[in-house]
N, C-alpha and C. Protein backbone atom coordinates (compact mmCIF):
# COMPACT_ATOMS: atom_id res chain seq x y z
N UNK A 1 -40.29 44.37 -130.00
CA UNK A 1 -41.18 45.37 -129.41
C UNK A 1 -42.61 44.85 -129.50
N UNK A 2 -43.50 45.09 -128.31
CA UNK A 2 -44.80 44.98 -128.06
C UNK A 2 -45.94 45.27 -128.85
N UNK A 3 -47.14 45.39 -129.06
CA UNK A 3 -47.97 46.06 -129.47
C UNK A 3 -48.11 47.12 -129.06
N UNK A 4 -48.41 48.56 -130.05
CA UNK A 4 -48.41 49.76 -129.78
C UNK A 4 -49.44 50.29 -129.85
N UNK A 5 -49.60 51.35 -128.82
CA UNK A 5 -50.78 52.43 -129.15
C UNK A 5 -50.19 54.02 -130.20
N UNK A 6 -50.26 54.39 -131.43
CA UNK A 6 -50.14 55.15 -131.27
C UNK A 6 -51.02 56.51 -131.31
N UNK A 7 -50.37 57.48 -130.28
CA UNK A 7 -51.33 58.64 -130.00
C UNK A 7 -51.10 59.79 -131.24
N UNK A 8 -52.18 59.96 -131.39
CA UNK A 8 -52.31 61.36 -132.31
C UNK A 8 -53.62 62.11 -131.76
N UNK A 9 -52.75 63.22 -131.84
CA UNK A 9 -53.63 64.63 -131.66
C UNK A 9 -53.71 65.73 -132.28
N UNK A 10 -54.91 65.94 -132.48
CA UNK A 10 -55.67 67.33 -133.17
C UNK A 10 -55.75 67.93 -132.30
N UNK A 11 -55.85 69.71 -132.65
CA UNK A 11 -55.46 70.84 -131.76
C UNK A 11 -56.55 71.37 -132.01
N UNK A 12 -57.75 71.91 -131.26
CA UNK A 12 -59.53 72.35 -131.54
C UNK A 12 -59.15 73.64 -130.28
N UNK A 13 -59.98 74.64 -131.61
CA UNK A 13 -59.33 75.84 -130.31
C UNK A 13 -61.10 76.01 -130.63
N UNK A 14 -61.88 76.92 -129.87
CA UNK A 14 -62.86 77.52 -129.98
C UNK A 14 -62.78 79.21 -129.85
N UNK A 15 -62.54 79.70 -130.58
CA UNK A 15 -62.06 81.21 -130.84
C UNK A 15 -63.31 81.91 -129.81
N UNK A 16 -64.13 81.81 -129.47
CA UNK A 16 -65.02 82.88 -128.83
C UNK A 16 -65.27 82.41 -126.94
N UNK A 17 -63.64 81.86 -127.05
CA UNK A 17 -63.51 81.64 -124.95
C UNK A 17 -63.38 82.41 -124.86
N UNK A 18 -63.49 83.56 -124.27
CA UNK A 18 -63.12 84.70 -123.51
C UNK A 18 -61.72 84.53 -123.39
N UNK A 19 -61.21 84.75 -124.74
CA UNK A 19 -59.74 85.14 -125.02
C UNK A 19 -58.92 83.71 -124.02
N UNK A 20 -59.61 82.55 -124.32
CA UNK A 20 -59.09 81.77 -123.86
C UNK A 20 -58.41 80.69 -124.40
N UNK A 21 -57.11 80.22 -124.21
CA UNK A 21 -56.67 79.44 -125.04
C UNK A 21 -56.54 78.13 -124.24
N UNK A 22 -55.86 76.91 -125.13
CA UNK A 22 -55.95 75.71 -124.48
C UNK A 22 -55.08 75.20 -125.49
N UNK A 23 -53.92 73.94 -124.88
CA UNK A 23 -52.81 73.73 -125.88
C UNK A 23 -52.82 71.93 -125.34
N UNK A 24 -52.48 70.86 -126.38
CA UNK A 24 -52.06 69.59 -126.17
C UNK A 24 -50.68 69.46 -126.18
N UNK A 25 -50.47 68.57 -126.04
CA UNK A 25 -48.48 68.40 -126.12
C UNK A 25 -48.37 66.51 -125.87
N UNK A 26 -48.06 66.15 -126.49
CA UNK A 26 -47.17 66.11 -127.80
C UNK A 26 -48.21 66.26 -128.89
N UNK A 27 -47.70 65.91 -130.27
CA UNK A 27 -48.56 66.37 -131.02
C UNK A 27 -49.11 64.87 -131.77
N UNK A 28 -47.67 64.29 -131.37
CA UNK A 28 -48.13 62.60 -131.69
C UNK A 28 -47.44 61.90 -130.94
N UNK A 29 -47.62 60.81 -130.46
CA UNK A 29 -46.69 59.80 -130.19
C UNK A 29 -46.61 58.51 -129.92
N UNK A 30 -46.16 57.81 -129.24
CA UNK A 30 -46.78 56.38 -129.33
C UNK A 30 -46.06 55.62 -128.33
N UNK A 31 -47.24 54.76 -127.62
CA UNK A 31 -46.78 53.69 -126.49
C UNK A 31 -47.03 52.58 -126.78
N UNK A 32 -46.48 51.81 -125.81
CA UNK A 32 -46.73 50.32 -126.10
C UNK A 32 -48.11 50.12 -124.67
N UNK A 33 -47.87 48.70 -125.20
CA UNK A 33 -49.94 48.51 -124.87
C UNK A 33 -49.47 48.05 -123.17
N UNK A 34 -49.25 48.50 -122.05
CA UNK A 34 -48.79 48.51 -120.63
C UNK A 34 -48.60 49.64 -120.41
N UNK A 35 -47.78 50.10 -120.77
CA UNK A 35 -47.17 51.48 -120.33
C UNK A 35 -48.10 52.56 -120.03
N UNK A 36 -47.08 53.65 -119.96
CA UNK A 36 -48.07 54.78 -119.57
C UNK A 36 -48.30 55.54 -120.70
N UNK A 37 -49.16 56.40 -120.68
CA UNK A 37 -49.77 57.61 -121.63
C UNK A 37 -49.97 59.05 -121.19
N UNK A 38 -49.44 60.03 -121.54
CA UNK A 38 -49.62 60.56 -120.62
C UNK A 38 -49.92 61.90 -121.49
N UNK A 39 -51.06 62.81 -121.47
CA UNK A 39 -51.41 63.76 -122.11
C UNK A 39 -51.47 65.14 -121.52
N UNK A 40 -50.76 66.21 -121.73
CA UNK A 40 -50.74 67.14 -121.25
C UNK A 40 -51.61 68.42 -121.93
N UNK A 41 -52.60 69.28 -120.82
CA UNK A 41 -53.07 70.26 -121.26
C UNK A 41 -52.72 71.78 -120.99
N UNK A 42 -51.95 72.37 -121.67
CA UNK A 42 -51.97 73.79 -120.96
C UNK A 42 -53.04 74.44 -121.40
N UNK A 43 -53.00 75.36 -120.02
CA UNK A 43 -54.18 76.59 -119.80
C UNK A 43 -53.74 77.91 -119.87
N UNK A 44 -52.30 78.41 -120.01
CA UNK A 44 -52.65 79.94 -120.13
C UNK A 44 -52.13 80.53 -118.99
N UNK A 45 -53.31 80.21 -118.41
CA UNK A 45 -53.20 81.03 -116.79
C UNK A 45 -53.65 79.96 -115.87
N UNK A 46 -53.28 80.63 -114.47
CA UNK A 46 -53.88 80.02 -113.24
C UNK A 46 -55.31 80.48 -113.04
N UNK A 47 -56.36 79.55 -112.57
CA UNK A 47 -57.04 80.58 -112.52
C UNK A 47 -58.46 79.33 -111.96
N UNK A 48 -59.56 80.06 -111.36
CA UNK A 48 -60.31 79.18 -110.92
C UNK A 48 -61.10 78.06 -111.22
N UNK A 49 -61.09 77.84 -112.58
CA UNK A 49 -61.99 76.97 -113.59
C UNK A 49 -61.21 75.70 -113.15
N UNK A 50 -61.93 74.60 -113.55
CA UNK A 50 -61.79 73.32 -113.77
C UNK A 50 -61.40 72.85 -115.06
N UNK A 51 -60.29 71.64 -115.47
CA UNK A 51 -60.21 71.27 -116.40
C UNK A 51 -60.42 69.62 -116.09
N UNK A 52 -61.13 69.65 -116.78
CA UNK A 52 -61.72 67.90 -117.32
C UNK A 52 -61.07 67.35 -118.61
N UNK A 53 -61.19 66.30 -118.43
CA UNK A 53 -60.71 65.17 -119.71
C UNK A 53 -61.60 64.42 -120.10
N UNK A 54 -62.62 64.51 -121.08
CA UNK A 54 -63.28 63.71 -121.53
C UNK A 54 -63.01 62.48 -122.24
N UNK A 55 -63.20 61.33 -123.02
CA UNK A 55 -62.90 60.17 -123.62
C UNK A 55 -63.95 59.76 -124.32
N UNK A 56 -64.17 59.96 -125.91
CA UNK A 56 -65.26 59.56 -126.80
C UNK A 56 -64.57 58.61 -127.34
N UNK A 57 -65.36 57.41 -127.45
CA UNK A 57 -65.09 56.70 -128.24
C UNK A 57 -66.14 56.81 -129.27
N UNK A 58 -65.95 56.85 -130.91
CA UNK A 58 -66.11 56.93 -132.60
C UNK A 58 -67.74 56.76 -132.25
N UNK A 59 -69.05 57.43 -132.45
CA UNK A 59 -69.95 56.78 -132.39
C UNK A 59 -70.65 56.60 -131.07
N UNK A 60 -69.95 57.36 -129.57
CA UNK A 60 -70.68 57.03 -128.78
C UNK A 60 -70.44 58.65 -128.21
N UNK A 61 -71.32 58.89 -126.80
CA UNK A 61 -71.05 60.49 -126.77
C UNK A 61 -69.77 61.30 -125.66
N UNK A 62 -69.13 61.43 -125.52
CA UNK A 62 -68.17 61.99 -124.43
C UNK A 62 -68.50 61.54 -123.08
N UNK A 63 -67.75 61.01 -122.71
CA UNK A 63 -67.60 60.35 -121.19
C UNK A 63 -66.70 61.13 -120.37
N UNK A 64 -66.63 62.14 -119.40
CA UNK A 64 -66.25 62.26 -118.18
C UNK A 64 -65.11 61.06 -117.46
N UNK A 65 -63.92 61.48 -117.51
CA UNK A 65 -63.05 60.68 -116.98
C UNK A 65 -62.27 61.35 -115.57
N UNK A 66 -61.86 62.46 -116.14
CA UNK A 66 -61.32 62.90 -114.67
C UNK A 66 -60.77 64.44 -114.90
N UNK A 67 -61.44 65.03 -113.39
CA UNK A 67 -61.26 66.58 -113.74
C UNK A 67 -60.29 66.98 -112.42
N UNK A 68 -59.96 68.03 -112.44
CA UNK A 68 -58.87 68.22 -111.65
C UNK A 68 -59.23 70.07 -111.55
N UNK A 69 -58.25 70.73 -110.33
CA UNK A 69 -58.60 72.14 -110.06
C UNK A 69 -57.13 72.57 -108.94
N UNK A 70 -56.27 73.40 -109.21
CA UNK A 70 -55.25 73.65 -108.90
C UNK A 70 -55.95 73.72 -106.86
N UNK A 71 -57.10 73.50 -106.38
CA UNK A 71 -57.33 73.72 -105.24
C UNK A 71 -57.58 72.34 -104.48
N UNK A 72 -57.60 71.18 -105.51
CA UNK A 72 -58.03 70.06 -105.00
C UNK A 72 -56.69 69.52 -104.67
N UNK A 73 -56.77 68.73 -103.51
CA UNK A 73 -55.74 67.43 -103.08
C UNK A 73 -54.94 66.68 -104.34
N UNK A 74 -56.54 65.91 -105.19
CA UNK A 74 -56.53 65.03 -106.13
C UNK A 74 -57.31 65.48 -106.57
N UNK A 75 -57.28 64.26 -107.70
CA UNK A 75 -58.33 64.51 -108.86
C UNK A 75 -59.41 63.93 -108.25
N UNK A 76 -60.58 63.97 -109.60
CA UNK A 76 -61.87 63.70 -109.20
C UNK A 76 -62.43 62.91 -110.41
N UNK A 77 -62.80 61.90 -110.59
CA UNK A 77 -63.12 61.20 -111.36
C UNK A 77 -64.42 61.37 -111.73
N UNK A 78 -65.07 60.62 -113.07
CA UNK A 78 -66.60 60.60 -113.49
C UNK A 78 -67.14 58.71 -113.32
N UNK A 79 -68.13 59.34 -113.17
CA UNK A 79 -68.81 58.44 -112.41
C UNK A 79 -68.60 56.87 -112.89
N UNK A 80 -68.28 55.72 -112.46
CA UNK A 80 -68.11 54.55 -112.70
C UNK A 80 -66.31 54.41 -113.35
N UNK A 81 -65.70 55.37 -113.19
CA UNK A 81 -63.97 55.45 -113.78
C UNK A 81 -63.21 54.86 -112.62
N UNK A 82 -62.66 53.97 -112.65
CA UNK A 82 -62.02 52.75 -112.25
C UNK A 82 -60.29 54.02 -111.47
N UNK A 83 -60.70 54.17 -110.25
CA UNK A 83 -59.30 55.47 -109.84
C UNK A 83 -57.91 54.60 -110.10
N UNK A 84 -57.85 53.68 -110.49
CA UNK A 84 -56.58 52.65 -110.66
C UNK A 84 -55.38 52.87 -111.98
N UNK A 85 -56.78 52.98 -112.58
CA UNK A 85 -56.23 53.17 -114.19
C UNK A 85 -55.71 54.73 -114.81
N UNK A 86 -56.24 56.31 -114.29
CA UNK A 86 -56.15 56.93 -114.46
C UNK A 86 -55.79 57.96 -113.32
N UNK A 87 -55.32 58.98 -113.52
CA UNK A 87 -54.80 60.21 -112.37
C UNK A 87 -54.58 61.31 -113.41
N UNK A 88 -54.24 62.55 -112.56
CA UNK A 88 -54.39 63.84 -113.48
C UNK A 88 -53.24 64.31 -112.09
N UNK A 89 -52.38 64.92 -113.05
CA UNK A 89 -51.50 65.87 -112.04
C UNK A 89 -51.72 67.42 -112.60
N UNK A 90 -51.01 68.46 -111.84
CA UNK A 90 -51.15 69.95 -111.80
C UNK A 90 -48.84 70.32 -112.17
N UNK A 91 -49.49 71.18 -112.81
CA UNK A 91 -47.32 71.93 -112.56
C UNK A 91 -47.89 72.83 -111.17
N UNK A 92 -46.57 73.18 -110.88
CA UNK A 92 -46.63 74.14 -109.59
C UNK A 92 -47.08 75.44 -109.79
N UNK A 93 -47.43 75.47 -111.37
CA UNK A 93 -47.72 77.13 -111.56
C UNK A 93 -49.32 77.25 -112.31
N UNK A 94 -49.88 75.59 -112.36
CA UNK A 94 -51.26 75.31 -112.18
C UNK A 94 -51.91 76.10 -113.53
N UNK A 95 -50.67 75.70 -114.52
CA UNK A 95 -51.05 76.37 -115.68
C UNK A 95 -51.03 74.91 -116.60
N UNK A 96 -50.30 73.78 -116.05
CA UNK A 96 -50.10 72.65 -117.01
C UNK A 96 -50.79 71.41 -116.64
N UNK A 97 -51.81 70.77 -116.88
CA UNK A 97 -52.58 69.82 -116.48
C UNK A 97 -52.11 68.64 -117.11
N UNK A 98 -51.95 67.55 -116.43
CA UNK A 98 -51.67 65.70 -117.11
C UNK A 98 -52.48 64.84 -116.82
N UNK A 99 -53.11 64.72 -117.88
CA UNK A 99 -54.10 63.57 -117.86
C UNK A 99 -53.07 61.92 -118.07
N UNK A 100 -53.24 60.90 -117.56
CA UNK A 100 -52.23 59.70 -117.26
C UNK A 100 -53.05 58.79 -117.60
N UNK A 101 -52.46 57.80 -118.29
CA UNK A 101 -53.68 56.08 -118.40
C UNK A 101 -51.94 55.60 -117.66
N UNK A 102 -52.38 55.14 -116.48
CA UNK A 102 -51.49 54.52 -115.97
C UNK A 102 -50.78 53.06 -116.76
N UNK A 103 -51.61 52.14 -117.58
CA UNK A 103 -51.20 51.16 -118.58
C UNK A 103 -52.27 51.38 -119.34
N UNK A 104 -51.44 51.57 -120.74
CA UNK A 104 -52.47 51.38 -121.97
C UNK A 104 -52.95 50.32 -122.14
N UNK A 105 -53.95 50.26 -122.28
CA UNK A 105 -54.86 49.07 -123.10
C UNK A 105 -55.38 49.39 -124.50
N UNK A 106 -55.81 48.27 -124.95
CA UNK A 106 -56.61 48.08 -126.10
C UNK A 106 -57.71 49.29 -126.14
N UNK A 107 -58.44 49.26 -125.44
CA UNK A 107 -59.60 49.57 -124.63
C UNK A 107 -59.70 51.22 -124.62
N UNK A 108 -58.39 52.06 -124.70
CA UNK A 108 -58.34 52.91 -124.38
C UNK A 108 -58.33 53.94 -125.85
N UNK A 109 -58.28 52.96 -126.80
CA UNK A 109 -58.74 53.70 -128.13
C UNK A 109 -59.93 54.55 -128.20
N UNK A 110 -59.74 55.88 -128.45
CA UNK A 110 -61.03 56.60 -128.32
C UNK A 110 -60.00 58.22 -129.03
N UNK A 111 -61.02 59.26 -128.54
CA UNK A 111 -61.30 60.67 -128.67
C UNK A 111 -60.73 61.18 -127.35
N UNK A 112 -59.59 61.80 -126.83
CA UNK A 112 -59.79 62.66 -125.52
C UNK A 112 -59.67 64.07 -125.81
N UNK A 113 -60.52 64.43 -124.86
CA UNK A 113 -60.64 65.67 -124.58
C UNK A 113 -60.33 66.40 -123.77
N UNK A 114 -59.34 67.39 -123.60
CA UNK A 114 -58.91 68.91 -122.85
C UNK A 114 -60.42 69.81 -122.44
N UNK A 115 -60.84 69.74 -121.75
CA UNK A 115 -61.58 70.90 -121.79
C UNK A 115 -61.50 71.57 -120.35
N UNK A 116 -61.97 72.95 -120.56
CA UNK A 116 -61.69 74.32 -119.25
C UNK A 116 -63.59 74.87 -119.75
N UNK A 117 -64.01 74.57 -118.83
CA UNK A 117 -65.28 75.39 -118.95
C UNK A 117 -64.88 77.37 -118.08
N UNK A 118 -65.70 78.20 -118.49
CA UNK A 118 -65.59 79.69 -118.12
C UNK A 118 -66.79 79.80 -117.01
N UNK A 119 -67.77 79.25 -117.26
CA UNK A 119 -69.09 79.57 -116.06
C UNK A 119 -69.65 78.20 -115.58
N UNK A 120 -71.03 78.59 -115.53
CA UNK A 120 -71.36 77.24 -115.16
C UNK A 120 -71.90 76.34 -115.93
N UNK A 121 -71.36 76.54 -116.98
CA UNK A 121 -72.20 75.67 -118.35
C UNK A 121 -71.71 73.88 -117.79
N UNK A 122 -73.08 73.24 -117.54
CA UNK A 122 -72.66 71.69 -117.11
C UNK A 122 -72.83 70.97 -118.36
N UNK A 123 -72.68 71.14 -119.53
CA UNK A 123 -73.28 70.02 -120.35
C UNK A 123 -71.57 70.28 -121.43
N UNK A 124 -71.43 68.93 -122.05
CA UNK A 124 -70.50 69.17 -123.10
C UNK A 124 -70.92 69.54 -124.63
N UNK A 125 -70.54 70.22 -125.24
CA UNK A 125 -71.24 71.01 -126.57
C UNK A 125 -70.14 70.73 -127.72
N UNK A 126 -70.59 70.25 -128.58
CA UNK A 126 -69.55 70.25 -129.90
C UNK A 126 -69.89 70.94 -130.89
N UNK A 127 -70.94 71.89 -130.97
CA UNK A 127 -71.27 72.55 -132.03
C UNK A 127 -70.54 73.92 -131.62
N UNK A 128 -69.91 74.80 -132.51
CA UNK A 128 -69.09 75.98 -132.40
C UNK A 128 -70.23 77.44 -131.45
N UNK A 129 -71.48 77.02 -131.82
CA UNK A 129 -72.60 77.95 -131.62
C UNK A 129 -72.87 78.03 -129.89
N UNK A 130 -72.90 77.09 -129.52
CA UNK A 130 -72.90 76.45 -128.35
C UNK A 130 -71.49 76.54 -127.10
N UNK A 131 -70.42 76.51 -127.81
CA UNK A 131 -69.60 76.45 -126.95
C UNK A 131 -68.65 77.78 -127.00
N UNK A 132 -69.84 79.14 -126.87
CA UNK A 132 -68.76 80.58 -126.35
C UNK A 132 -68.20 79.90 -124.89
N UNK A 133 -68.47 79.66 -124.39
CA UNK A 133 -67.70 79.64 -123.34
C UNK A 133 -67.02 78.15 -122.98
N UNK A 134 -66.67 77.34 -123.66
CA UNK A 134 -65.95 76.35 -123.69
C UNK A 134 -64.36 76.36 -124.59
N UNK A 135 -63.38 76.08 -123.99
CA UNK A 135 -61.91 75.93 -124.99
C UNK A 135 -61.80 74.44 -124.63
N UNK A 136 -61.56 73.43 -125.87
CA UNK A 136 -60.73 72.21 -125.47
C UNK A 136 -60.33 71.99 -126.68
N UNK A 137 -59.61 70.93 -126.62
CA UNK A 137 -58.51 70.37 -127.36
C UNK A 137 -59.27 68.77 -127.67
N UNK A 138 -58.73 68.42 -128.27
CA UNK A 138 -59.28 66.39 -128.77
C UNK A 138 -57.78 66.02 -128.97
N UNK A 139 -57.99 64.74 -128.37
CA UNK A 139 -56.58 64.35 -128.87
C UNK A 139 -57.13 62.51 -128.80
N UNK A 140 -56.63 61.96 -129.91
CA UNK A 140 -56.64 60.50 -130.64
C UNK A 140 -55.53 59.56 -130.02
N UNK A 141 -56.18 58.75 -129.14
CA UNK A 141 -55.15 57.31 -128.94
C UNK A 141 -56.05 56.41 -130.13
N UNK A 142 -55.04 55.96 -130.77
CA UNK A 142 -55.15 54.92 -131.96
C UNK A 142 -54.69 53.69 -131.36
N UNK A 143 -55.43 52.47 -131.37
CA UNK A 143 -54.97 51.16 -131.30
C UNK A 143 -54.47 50.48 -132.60
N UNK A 144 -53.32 49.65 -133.07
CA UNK A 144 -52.91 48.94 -134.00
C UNK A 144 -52.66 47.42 -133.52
């Protein structure tokens, strides 16, 4: 067997979404360094908000990778994200979001993030004070 990535994820709820929840799945697991990755976010409900996937890597600040909206075609990427490497699918009931690294790399070691903004808050917030109206999740690809 190959070199592996394995994924681990932490579950970050922010209790003051407007009764909003947000779930990761799996809770750990692990690929090899080609393959796919594939991270799933549920939302709850259907409903008009956007969910984005952020990607921090240890030490640097949240990067915008690719957001998606049960009304779009496709996804929508952040600015300079390579559309090759990543895609985001919808379930038919636009309650289950998949964030995809089409082949893992090295490279892809970082922080991701689930997030569903409620209004129009454009900025990402990690302090609890700051984010009433933000729910996301973090979830850890580990390189070995």
């Amino acid at each position: 067997m190959g070199p592996f990535l394995p994924l681990y994820f932490v579950l970050l709820w922010i209790s003051n979404a407007e009764s909003q929840t947000l779930s990761m799945i799996p809770s750990s697991n692990a690929v090899n360094l080609g393959d796919r990755a594939t991270i799933s976010c549920h939302i709850g409900a259907k409903d008009e908000h956007y969910v984005y996937f952020l990607k921090q890597i240890p030490g640097n600040v949240p990067q915008l990778i690719i957001y998606h909206q049960h009304s779009f075609t496709s996804p929508r990427y952040g600015p300079g994200i390579p559309t090759d490497r990543y895609t985001a699918t919808i379930n038919s009931a636009a309650t289950e979001y998949q964030f995809i690294i089409k082949k893992a790399e090295t490279a892809d070691t970082a922080h991701y993030y689930c997030v569903k903004w409620f209004n129009s808050i454009s900025a990402f917030h990690s302090d609890k004070e700051s984010d009433k109206n933000t729910a996301y999740h973090k979830h850890d690809i580990i390189s070995e």
